[in-house]
Protein backbone atom coordinates (compact mmCIF):
# COMPACT_ATOMS: atom_id res chain seq x y z
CA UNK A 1 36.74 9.91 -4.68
CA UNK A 2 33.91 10.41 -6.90
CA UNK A 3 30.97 9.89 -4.32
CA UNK A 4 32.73 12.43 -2.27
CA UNK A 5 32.21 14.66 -5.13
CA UNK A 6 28.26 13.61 -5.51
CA UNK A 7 27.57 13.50 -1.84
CA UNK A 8 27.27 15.85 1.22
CA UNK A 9 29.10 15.54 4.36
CA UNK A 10 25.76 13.64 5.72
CA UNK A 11 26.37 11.00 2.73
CA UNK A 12 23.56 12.04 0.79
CA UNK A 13 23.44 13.23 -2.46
CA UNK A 14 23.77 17.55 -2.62
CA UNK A 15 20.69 17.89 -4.45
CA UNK A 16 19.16 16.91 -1.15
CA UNK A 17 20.40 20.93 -0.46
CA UNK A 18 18.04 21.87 -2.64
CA UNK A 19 15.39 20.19 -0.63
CA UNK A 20 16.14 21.80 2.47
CA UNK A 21 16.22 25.26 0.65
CA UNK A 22 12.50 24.32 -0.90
CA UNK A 23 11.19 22.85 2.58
CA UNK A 24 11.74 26.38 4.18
CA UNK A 25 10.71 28.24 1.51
CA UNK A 26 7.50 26.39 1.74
CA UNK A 27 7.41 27.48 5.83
CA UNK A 28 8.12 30.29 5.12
CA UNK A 29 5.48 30.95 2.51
CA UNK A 30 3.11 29.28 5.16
CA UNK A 31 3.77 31.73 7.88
CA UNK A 32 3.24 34.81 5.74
CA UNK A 33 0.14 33.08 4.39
CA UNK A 34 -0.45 32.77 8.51
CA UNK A 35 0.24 35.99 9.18
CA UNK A 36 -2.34 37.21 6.24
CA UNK A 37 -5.05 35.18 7.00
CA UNK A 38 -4.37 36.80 10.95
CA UNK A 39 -4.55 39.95 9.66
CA UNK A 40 -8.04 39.32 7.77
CA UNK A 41 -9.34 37.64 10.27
CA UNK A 42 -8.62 40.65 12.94
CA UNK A 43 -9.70 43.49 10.41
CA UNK A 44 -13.07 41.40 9.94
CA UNK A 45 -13.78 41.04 13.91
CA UNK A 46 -13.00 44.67 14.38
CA UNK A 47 -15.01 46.00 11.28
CA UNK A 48 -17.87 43.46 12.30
CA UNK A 49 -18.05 45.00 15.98
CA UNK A 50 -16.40 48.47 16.37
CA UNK A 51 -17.91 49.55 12.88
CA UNK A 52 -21.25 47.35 12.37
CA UNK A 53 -19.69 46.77 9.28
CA UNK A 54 -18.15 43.37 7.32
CA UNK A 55 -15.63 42.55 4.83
CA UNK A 56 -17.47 40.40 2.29
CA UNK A 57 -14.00 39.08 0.87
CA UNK A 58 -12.84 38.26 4.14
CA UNK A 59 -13.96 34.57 5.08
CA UNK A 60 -13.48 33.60 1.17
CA UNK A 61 -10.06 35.10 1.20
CA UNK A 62 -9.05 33.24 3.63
CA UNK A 63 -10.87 29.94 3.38
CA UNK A 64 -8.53 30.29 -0.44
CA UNK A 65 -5.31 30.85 1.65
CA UNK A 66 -5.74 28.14 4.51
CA UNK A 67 -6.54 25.61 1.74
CA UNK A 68 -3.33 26.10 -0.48
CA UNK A 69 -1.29 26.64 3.17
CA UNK A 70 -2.52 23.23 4.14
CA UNK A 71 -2.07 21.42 1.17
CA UNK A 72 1.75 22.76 0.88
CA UNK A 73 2.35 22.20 3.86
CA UNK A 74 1.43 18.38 3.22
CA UNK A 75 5.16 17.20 2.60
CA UNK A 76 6.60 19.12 5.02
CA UNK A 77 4.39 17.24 7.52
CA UNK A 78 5.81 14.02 6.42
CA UNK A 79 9.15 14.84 5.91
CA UNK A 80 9.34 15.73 10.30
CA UNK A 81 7.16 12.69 10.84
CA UNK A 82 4.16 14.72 11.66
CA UNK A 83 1.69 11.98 10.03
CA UNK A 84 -0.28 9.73 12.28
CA UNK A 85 1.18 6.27 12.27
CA UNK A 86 1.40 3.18 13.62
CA UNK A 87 5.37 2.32 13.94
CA UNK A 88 5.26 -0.69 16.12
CA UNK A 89 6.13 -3.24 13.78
CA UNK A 90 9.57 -1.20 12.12
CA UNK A 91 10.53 -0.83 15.68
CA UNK A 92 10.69 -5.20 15.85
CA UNK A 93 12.63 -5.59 12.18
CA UNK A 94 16.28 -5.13 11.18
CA UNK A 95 17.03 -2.45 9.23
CA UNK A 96 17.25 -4.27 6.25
CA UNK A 97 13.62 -5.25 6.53
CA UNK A 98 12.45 -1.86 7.35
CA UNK A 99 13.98 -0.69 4.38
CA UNK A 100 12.02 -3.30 2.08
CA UNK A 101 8.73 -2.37 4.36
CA UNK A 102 9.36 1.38 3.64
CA UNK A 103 9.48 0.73 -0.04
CA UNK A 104 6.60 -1.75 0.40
CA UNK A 105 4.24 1.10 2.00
CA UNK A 106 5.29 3.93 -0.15
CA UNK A 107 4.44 1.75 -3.57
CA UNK A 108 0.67 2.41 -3.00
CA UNK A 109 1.28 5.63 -1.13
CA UNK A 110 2.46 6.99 -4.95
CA UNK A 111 0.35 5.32 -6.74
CA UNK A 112 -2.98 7.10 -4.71
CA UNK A 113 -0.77 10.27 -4.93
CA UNK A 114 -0.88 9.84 -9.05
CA UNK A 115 -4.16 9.26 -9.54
CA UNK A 116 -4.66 12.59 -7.05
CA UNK A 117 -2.40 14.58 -9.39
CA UNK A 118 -3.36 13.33 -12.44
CA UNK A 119 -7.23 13.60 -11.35
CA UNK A 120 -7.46 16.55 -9.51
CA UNK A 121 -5.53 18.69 -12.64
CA UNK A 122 -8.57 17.29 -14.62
CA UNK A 123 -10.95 18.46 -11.75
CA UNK A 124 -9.81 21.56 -11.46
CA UNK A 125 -9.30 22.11 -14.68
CA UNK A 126 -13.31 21.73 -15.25
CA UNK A 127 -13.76 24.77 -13.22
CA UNK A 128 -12.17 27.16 -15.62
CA UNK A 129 -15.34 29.67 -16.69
CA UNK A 130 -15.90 29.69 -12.98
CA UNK A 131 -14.79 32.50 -11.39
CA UNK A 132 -13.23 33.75 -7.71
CA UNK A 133 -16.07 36.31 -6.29
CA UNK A 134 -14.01 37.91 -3.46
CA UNK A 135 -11.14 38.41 -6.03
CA UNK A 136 -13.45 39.92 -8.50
CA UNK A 137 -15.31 42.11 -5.99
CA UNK A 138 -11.68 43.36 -5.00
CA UNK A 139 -10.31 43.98 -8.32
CA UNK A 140 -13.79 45.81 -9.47
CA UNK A 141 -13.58 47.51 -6.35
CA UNK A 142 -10.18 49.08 -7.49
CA UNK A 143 -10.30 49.00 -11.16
CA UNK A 144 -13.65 48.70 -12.12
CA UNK A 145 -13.02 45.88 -13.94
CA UNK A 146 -13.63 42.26 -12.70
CA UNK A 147 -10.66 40.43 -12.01
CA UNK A 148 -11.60 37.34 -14.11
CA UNK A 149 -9.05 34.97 -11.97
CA UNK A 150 -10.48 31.17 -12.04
CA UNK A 151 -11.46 28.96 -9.21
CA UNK A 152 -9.16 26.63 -10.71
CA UNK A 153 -6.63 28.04 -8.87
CA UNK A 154 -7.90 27.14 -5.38
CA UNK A 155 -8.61 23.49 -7.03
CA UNK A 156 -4.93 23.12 -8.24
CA UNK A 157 -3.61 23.29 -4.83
CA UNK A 158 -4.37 19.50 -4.51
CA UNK A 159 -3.07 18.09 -7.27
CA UNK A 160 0.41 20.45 -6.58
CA UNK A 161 0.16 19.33 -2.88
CA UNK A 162 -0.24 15.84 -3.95
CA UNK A 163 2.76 16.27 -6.05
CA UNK A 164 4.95 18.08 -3.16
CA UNK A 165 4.08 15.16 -0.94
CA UNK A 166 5.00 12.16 -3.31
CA UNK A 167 8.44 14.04 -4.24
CA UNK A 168 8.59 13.90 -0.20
CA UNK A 169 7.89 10.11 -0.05
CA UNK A 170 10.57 9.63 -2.79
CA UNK A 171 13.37 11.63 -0.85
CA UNK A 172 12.68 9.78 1.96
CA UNK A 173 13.33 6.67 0.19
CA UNK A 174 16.21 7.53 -1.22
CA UNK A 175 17.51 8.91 2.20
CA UNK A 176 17.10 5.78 4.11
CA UNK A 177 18.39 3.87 1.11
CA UNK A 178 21.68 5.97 1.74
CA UNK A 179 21.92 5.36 5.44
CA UNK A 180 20.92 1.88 5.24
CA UNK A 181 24.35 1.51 2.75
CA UNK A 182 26.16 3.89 5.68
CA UNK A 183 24.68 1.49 8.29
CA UNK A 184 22.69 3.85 9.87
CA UNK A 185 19.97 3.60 11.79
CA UNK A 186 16.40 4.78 10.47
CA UNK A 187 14.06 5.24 13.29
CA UNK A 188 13.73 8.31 15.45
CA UNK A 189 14.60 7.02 19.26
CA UNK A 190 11.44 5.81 21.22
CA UNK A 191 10.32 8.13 24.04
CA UNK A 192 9.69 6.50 26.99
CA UNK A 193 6.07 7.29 28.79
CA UNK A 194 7.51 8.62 31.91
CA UNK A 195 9.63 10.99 30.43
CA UNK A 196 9.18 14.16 30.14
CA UNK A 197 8.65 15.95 26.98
């Protein structure tokens, strides 16, 4: 009676809710940060040729926005199976073995995805006096004032996306854990050449 209380009606646990909510917030962010970049990018073309003109902000703007999109984006990736990988071998074990496999792989998976966090916080952190141009030409544009934001900011987004993706790898464990106990299978059904996709 008590798991039933702890668990969903998939048999795992109901903070995994909370993961769905956060995994479409995150696409969601992503395509307005799509649709932004879109919009730069189509202002710039038509300012550069119907006007002879440019938007200096433009490229940087967007270089900014595709970086921390990407980097978001990172666990989401995994979490659909979107990662290139080679899944002959889980395909020729019992489940019980691709569980201890799984948990074999994603050991050195987190520990790179650490040393990512826990370096690239110090690296970005480095760039603090530096500051964002196309922000502060914006800002001084409007304000007269310089904006002052720090390229830290663009930095954090690996460390953060680092972060996003190892809280992915964990959930995944623990979600295959679960249906291993449920005697589920794990793997996605192989698609045969000759079909159609």
């Amino acid at each position: 009676m008590e798991a039933q209380s702890t668990a969903g009606p998939s048999g795992l646990p109901r903070w995994f809710r909370w993961f769905g909510i956060y995994s479409r917030t995150i696409e969601g962010l992503a395509g307005a940060s799509m649709a932004v970049i879109l919009g730069i990018m189509i202002v710039q073309v038509a300012a550069r040729y119907l006007f002879s003109g440019s938007i200096i902000w433009a490229e940087e703007a967007c270089r900014y926005l595709l970086l921390w999109q990407t980097f978001l984006l990172l666990g989401v990736a995994y979490q659909r199976g979107e990662f290139v990988m080679l899944d002959l071998l889980p395909y020729m074990l019992s489940s019980r073995a691709r569980l201890v496999l799984k948990c074999a792989t994603a050991i050195p998976v987190l520990i790179f995805l650490a040393v990512i966090v826990v370096e690239g916080f110090d690296y970005a952190s480095r760039f603090d006096r530096q500051k964002i141009p196309a922000l502060d030409f914006i800002w001084s544009s409007l304000t007269g004032e310089n904006a002052g934001v720090s390229v830290k900011w663009v930095y954090f987004s690996v460390p953060v996306g680092a972060a996003l993706l190892a809280m992915h790898v964990v959930a995944d464990l623990v979600a295959s854990t679960i249906r291993h106990r449920q005697g589920l299978d794990d793997l996605p059904p192989i698609v045969d050449m000759g079909e159609q996709l």
